[in-house]
PDB file of N, CA and C in Angstrom:
ATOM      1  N   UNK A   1      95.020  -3.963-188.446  1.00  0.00           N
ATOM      2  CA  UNK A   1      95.733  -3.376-187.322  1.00  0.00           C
ATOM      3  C   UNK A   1      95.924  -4.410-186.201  1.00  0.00           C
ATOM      4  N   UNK A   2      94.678  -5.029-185.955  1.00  0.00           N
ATOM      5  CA  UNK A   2      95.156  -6.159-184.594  1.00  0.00           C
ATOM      6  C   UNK A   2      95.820  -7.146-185.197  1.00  0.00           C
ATOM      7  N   UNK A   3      96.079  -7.605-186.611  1.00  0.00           N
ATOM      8  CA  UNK A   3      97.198  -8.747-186.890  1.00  0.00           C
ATOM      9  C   UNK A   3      98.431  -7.788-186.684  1.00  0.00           C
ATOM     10  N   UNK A   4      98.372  -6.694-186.992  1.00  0.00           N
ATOM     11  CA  UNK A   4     100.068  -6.333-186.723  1.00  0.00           C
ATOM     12  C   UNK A   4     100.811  -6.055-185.680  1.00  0.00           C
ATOM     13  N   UNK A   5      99.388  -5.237-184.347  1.00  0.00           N
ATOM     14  CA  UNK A   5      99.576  -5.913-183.309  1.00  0.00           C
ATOM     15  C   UNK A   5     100.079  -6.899-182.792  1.00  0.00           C
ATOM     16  N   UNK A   6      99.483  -8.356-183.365  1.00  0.00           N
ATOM     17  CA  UNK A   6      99.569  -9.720-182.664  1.00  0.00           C
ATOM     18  C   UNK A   6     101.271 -10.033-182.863  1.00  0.00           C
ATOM     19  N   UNK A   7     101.499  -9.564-184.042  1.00  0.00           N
ATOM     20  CA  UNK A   7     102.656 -10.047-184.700  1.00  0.00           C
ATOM     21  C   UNK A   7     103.806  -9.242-183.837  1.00  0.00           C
ATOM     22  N   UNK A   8     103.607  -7.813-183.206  1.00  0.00           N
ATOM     23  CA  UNK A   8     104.679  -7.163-182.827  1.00  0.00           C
ATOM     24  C   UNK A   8     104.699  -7.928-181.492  1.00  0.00           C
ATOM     25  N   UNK A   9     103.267  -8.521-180.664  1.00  0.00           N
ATOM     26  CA  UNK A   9     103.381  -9.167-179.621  1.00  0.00           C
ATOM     27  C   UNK A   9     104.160 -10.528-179.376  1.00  0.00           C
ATOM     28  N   UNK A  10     103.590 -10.774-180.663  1.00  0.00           N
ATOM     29  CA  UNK A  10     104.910 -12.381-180.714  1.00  0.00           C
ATOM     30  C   UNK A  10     106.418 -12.126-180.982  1.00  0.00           C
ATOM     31  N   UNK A  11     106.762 -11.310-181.419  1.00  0.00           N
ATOM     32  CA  UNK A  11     107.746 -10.605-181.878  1.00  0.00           C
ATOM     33  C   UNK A  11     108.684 -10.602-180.017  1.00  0.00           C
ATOM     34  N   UNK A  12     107.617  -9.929-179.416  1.00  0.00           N
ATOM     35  CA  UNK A  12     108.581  -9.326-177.967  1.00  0.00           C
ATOM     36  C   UNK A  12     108.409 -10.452-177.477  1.00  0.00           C
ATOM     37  N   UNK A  13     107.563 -11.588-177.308  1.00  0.00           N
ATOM     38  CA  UNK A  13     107.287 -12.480-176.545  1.00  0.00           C
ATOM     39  C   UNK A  13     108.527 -13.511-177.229  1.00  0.00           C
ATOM     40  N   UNK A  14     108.866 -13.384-178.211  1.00  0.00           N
ATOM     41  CA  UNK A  14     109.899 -14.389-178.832  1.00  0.00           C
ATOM     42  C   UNK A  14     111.269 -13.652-178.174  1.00  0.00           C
ATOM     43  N   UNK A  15     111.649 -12.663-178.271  1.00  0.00           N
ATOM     44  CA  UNK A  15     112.861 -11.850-177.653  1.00  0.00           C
ATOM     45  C   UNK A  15     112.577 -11.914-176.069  1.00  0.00           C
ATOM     46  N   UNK A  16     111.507 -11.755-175.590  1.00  0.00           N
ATOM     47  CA  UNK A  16     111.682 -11.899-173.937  1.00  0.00           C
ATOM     48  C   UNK A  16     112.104 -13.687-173.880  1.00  0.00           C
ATOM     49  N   UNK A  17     111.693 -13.887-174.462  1.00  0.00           N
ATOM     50  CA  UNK A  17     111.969 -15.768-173.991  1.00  0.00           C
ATOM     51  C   UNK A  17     113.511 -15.906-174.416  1.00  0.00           C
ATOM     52  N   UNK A  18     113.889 -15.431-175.565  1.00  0.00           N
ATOM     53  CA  UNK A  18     115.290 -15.519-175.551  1.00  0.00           C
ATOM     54  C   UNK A  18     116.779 -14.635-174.816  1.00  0.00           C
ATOM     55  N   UNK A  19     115.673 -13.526-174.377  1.00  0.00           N
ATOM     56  CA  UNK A  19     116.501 -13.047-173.399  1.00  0.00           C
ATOM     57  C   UNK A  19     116.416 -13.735-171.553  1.00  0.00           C
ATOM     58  N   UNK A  20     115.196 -14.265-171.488  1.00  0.00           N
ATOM     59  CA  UNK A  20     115.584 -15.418-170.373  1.00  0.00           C
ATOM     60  C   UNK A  20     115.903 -16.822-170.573  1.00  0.00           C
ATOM     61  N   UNK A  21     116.490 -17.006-171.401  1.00  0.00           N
ATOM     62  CA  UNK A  21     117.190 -18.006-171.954  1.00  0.00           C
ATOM     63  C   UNK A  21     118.438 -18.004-171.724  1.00  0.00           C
ATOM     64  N   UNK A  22     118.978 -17.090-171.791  1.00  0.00           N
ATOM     65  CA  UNK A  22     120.541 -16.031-172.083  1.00  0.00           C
ATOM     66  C   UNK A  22     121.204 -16.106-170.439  1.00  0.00           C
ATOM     67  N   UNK A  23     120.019 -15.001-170.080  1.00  0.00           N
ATOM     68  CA  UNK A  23     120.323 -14.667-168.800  1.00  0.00           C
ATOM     69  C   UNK A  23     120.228 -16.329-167.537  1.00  0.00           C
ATOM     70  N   UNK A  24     119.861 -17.008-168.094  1.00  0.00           N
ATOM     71  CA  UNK A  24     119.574 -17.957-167.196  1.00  0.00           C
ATOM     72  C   UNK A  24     120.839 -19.059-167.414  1.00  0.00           C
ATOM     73  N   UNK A  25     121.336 -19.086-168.844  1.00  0.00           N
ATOM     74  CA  UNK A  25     122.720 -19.496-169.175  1.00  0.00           C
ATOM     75  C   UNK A  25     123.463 -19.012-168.622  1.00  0.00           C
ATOM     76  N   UNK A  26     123.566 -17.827-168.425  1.00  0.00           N
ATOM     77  CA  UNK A  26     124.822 -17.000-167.847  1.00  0.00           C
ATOM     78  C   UNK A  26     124.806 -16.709-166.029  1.00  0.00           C
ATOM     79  N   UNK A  27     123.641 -17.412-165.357  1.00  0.00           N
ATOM     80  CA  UNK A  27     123.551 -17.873-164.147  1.00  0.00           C
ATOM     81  C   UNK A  27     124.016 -19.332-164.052  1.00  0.00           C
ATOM     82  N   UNK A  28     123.713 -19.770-164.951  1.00  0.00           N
ATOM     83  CA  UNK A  28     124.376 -21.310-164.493  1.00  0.00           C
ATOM     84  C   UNK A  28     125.818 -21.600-165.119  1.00  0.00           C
ATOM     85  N   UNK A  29     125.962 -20.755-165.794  1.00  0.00           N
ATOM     86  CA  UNK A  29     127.825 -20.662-166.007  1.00  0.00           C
ATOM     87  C   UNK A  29     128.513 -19.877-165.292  1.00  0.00           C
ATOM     88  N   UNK A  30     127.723 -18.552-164.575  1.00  0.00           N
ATOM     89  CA  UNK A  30     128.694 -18.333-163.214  1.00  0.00           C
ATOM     90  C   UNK A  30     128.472 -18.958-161.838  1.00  0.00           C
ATOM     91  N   UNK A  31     127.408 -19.680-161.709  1.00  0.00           N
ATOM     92  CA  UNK A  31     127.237 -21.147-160.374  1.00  0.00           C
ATOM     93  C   UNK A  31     128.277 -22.132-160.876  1.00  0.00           C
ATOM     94  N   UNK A  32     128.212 -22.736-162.029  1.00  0.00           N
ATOM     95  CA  UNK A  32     129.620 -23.267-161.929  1.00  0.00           C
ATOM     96  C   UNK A  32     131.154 -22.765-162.161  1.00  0.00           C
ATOM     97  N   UNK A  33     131.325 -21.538-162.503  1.00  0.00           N
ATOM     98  CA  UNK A  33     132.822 -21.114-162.376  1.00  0.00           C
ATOM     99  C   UNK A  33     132.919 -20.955-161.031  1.00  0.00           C
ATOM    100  N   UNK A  34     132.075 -20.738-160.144  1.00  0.00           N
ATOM    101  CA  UNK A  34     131.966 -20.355-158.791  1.00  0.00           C
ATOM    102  C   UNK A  34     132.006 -21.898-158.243  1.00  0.00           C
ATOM    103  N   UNK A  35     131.567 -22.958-158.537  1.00  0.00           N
ATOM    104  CA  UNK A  35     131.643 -24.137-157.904  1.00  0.00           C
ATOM    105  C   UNK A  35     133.142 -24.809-158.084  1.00  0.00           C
ATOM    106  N   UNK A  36     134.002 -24.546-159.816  1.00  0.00           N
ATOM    107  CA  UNK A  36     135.126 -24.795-160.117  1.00  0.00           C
ATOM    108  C   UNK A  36     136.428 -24.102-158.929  1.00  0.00           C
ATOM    109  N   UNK A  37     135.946 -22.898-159.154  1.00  0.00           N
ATOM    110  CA  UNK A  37     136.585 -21.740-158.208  1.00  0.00           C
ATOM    111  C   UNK A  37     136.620 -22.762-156.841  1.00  0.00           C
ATOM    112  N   UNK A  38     135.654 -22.603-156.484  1.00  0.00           N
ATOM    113  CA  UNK A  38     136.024 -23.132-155.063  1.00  0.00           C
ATOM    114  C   UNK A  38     136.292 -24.494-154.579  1.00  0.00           C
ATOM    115  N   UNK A  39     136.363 -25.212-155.611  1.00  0.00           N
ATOM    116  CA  UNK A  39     137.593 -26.820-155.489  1.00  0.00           C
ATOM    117  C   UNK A  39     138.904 -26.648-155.724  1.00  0.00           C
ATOM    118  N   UNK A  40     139.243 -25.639-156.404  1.00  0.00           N
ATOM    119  CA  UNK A  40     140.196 -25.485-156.838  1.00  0.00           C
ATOM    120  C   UNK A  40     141.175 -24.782-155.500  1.00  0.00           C
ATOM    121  N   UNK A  41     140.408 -24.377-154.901  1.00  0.00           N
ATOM    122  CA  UNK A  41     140.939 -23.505-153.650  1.00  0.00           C
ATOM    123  C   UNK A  41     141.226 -24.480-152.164  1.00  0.00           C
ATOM    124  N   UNK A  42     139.772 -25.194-152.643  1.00  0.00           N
ATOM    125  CA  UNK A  42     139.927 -26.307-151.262  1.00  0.00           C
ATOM    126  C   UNK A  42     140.679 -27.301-151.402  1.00  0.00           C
ATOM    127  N   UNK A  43     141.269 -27.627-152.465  1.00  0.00           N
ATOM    128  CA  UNK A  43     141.851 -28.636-152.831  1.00  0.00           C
ATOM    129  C   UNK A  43     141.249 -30.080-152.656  1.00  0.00           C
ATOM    130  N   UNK A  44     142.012 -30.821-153.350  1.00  0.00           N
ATOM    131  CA  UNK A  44     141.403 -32.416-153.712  1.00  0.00           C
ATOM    132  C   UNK A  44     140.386 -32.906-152.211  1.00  0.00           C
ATOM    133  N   UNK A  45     139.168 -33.847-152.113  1.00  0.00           N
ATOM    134  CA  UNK A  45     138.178 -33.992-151.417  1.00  0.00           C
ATOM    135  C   UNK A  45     139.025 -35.578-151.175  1.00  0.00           C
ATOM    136  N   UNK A  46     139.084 -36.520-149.694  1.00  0.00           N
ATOM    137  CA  UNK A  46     139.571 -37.345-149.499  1.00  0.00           C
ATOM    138  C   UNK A  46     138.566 -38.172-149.547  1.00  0.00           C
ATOM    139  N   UNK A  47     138.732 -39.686-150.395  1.00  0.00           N
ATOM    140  CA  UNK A  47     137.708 -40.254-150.105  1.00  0.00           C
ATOM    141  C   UNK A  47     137.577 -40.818-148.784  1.00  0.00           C
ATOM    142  N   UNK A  48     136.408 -41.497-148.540  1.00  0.00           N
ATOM    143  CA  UNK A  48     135.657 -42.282-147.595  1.00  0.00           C
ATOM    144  C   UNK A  48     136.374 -43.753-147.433  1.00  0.00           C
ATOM    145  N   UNK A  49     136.790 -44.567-146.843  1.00  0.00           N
ATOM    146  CA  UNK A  49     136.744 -45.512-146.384  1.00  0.00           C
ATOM    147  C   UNK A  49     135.414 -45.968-145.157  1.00  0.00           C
ATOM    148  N   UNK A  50     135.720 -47.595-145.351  1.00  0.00           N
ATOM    149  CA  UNK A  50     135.323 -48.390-143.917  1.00  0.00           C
ATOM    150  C   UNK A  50     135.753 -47.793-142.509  1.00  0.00           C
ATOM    151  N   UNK A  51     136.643 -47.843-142.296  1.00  0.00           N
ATOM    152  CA  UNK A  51     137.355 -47.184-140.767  1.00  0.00           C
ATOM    153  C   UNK A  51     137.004 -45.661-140.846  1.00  0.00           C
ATOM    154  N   UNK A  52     136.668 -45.051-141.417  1.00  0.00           N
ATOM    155  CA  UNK A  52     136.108 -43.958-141.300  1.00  0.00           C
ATOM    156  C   UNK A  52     134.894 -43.561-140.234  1.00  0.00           C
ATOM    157  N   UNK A  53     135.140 -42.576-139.060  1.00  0.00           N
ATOM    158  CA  UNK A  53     134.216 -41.955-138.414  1.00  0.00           C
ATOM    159  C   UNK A  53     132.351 -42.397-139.568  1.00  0.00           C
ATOM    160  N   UNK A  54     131.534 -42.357-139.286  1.00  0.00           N
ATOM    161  CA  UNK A  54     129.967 -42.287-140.134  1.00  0.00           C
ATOM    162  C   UNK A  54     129.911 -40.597-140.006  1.00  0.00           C
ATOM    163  N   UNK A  55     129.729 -40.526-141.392  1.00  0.00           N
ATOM    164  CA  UNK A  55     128.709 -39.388-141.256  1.00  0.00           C
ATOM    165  C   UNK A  55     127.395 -39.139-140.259  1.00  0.00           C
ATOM    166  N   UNK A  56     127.560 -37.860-139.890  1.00  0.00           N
ATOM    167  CA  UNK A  56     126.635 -37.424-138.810  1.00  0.00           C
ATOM    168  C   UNK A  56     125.470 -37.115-140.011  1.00  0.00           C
ATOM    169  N   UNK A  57     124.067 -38.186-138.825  1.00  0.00           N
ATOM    170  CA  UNK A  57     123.102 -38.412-139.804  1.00  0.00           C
ATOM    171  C   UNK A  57     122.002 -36.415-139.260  1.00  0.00           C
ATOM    172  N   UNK A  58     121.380 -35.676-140.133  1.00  0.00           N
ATOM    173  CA  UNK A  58     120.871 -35.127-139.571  1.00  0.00           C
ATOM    174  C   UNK A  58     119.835 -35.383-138.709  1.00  0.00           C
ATOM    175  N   UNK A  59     119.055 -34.524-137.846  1.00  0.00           N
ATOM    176  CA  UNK A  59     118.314 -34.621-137.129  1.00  0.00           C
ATOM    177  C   UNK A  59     116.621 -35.269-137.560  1.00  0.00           C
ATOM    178  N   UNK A  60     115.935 -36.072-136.629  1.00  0.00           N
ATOM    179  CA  UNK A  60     114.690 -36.740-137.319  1.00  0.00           C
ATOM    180  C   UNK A  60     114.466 -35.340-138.214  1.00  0.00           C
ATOM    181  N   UNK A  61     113.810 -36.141-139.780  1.00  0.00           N
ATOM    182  CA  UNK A  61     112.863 -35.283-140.682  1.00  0.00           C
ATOM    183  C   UNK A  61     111.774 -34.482-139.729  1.00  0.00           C
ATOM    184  N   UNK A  62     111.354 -35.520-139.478  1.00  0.00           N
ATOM    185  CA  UNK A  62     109.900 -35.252-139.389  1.00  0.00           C
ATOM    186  C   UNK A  62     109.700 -33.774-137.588  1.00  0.00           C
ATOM    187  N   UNK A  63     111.033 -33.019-137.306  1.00  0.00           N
ATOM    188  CA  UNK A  63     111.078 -32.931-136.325  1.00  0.00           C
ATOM    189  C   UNK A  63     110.484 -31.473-135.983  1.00  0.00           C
ATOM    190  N   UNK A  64     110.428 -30.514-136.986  1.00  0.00           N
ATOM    191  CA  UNK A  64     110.033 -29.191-137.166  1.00  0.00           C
ATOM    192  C   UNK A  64     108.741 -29.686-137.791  1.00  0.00           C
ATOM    193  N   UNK A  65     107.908 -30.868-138.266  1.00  0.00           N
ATOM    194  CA  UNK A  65     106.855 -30.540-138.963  1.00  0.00           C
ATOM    195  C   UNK A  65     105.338 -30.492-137.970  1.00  0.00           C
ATOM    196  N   UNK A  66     104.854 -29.674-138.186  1.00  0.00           N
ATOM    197  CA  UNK A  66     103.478 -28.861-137.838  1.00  0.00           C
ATOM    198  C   UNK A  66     102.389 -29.582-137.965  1.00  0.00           C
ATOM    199  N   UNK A  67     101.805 -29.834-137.390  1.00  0.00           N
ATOM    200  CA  UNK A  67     100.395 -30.652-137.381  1.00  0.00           C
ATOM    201  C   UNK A  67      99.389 -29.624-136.934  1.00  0.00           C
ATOM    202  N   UNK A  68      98.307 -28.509-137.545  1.00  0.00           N
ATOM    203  CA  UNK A  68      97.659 -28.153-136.458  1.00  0.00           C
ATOM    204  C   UNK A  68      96.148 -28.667-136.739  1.00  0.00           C
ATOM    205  N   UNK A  69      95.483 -28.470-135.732  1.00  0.00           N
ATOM    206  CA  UNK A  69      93.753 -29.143-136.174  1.00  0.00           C
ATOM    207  C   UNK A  69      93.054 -28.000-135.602  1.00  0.00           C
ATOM    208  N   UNK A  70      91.929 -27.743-136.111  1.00  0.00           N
ATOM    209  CA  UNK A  70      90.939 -26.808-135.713  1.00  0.00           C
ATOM    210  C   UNK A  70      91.076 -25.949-136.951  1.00  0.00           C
ATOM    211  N   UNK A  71      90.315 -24.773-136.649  1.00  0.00           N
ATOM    212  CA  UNK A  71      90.305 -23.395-137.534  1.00  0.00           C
ATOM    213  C   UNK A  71      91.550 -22.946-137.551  1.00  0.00           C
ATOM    214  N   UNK A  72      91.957 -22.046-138.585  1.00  0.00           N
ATOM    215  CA  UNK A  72      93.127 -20.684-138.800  1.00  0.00           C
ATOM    216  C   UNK A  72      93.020 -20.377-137.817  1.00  0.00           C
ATOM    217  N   UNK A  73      94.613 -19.818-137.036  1.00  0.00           N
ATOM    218  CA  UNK A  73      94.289 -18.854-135.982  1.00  0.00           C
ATOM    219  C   UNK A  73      93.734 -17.620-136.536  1.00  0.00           C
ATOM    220  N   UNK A  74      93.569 -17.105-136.983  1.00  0.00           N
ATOM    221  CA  UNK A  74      92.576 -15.586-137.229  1.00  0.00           C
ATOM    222  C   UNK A  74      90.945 -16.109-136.781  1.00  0.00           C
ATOM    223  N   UNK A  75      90.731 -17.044-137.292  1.00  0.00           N
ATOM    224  CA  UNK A  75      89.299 -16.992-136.531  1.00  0.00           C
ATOM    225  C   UNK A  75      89.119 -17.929-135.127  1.00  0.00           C
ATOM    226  N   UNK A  76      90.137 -18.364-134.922  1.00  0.00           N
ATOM    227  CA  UNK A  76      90.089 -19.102-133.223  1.00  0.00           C
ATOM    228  C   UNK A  76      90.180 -17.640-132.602  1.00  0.00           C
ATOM    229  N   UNK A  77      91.035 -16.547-133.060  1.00  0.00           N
ATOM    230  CA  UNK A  77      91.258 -15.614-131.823  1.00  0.00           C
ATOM    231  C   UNK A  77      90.216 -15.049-131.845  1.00  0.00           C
ATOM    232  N   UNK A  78      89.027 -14.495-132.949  1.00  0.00           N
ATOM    233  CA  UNK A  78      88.016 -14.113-133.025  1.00  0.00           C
ATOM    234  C   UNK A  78      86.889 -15.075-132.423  1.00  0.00           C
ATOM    235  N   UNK A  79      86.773 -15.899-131.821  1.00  0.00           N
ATOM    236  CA  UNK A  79      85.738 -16.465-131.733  1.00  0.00           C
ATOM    237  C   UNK A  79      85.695 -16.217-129.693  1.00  0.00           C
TER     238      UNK A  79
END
C-alpha cells in the first residue's frame, strides 16, 4: 500500500511540475507579445550619438540605504 502511495505521489508531483512548466511558458510568451506589442506601437527607438544630451545618471545608490546600530526597535521602546 505505501509503494502505491509513493507512486501516485510521484505521479502528481511529476504533473504539478509540468503544469508549472506550462504555465510559466505561457507567462513568458505573453511578457513578450506584450513587449513586441508595445514597439510596435512606439515605433522605431533612435539611436544615441556623441552630440547627444547624457543620459540622466540616477540618484547616488547608496542614498535610501539604512544603517541602524543598537537593538530592534521593539526592544529599544521596551526598555
Amino acid at each position: 500500500r505505501l509503494a502505491r502511495l509513493s507512486a501516485y505521489g510521484a505521479q502528481e508531483l511529476a504533473a504539478a511540475a509540468r503544469l508549472r512548466s506550462l504555465r510559466a511558458a505561457l507567462a513568458l510568451v505573453r511578457a513578450l507579445c506584450t513587449g513586441a506589442r508595445e514597439q510596435l506601437t512606439s515605433g522605431p527607438r533612435a539611436l544615441r550619438t556623441a552630440d547627444d544630451d547624457p543620459v540622466p545618471t540616477p540618484g547616488d545608490p547608496l542614498q535610501h540605504l539604512v544603517i541602524r546600530r543598537g537593538p530592534p526597535a521593539p526592544y529599544a521602546l521596551a526598555a
